[in-house]
Protein backbone atom coordinates (compact mmCIF):
# COMPACT_ATOMS: atom_id res chain seq x y z
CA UNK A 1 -37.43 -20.18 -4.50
CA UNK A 2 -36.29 -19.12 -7.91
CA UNK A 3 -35.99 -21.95 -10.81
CA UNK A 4 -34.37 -21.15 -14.47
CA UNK A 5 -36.64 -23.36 -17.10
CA UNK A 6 -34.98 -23.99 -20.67
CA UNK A 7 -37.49 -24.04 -23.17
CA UNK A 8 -36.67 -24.55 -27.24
CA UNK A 9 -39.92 -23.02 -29.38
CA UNK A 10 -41.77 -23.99 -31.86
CA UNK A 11 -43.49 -20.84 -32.88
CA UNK A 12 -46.25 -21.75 -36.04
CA UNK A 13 -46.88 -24.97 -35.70
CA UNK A 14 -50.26 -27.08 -37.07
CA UNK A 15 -50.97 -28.61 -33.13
CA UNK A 16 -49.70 -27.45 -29.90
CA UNK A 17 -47.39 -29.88 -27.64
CA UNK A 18 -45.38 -29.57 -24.68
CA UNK A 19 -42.42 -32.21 -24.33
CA UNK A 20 -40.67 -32.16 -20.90
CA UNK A 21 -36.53 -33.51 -21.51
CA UNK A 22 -35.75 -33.09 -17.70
CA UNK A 23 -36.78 -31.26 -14.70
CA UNK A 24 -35.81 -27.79 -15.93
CA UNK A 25 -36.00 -28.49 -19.76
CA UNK A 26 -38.24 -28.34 -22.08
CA UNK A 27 -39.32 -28.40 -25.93
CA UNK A 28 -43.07 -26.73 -26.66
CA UNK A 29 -44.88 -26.30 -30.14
CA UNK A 30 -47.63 -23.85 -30.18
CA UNK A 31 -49.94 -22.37 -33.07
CA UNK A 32 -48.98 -18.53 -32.37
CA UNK A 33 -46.86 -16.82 -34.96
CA UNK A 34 -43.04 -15.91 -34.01
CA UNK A 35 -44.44 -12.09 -34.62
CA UNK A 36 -44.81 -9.17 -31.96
CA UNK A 37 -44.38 -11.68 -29.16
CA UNK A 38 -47.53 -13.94 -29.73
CA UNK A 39 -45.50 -16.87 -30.05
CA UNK A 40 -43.31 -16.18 -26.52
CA UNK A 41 -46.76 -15.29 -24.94
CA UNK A 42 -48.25 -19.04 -26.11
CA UNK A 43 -45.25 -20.48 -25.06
CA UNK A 44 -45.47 -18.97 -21.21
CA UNK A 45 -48.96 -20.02 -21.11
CA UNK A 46 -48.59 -23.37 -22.00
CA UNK A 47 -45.65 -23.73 -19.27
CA UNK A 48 -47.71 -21.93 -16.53
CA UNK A 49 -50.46 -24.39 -17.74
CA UNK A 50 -48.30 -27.42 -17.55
CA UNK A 51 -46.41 -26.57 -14.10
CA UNK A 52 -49.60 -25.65 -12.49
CA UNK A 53 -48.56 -21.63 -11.50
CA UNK A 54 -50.07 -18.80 -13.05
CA UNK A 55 -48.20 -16.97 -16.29
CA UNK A 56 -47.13 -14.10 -14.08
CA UNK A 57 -44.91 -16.75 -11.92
CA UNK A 58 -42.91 -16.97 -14.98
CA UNK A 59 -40.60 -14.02 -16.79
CA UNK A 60 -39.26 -14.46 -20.14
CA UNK A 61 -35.31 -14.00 -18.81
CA UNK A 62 -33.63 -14.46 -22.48
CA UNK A 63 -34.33 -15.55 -25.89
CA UNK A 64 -37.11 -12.94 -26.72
CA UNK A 65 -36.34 -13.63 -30.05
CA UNK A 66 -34.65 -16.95 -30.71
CA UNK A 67 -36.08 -20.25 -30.30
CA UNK A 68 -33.73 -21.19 -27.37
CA UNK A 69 -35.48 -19.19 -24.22
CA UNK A 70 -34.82 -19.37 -20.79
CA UNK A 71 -37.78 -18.52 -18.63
CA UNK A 72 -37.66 -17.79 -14.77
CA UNK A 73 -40.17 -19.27 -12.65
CA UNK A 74 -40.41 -17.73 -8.89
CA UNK A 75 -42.65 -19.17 -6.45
């Protein structure tokens, strides 16, 4: 089963949260700079962390570079 996840980043932040809006969205803060992928790598890790899969369940599927990402989670 495949699942598209809608995540809006907070890339530099002073403490790291993850906010859950609805099933499939969801709004995290992380320390990790918005620089050579750090801050998309924090971000995955703290979703794998909060579903309960391992990071390599989930692919970054757009927003390598924006705020506004859309991860894919296969099980």
């Amino acid at each position: 089963m495949e699942q598209y996840l809608k995540v809006k980043a907070h890339a530099g932040e002073k403490k790291e949260k993850l906010l859950q809006k609805t099933p499939d969205s969801f709004e995290i803060w992380v320390k990790a700079p918005a620089e050579r992928g750090l801050a998309n790598a924090a971000v995955r890790a703290a979703l794998a962390a909060h579903l309960g899969v391992a990071e390599n369940k989930l692919s970054l599927v757009k927003g390598a570079a924006s705020p506004a990402k859309i991860f894919l989670l296969r099980q």
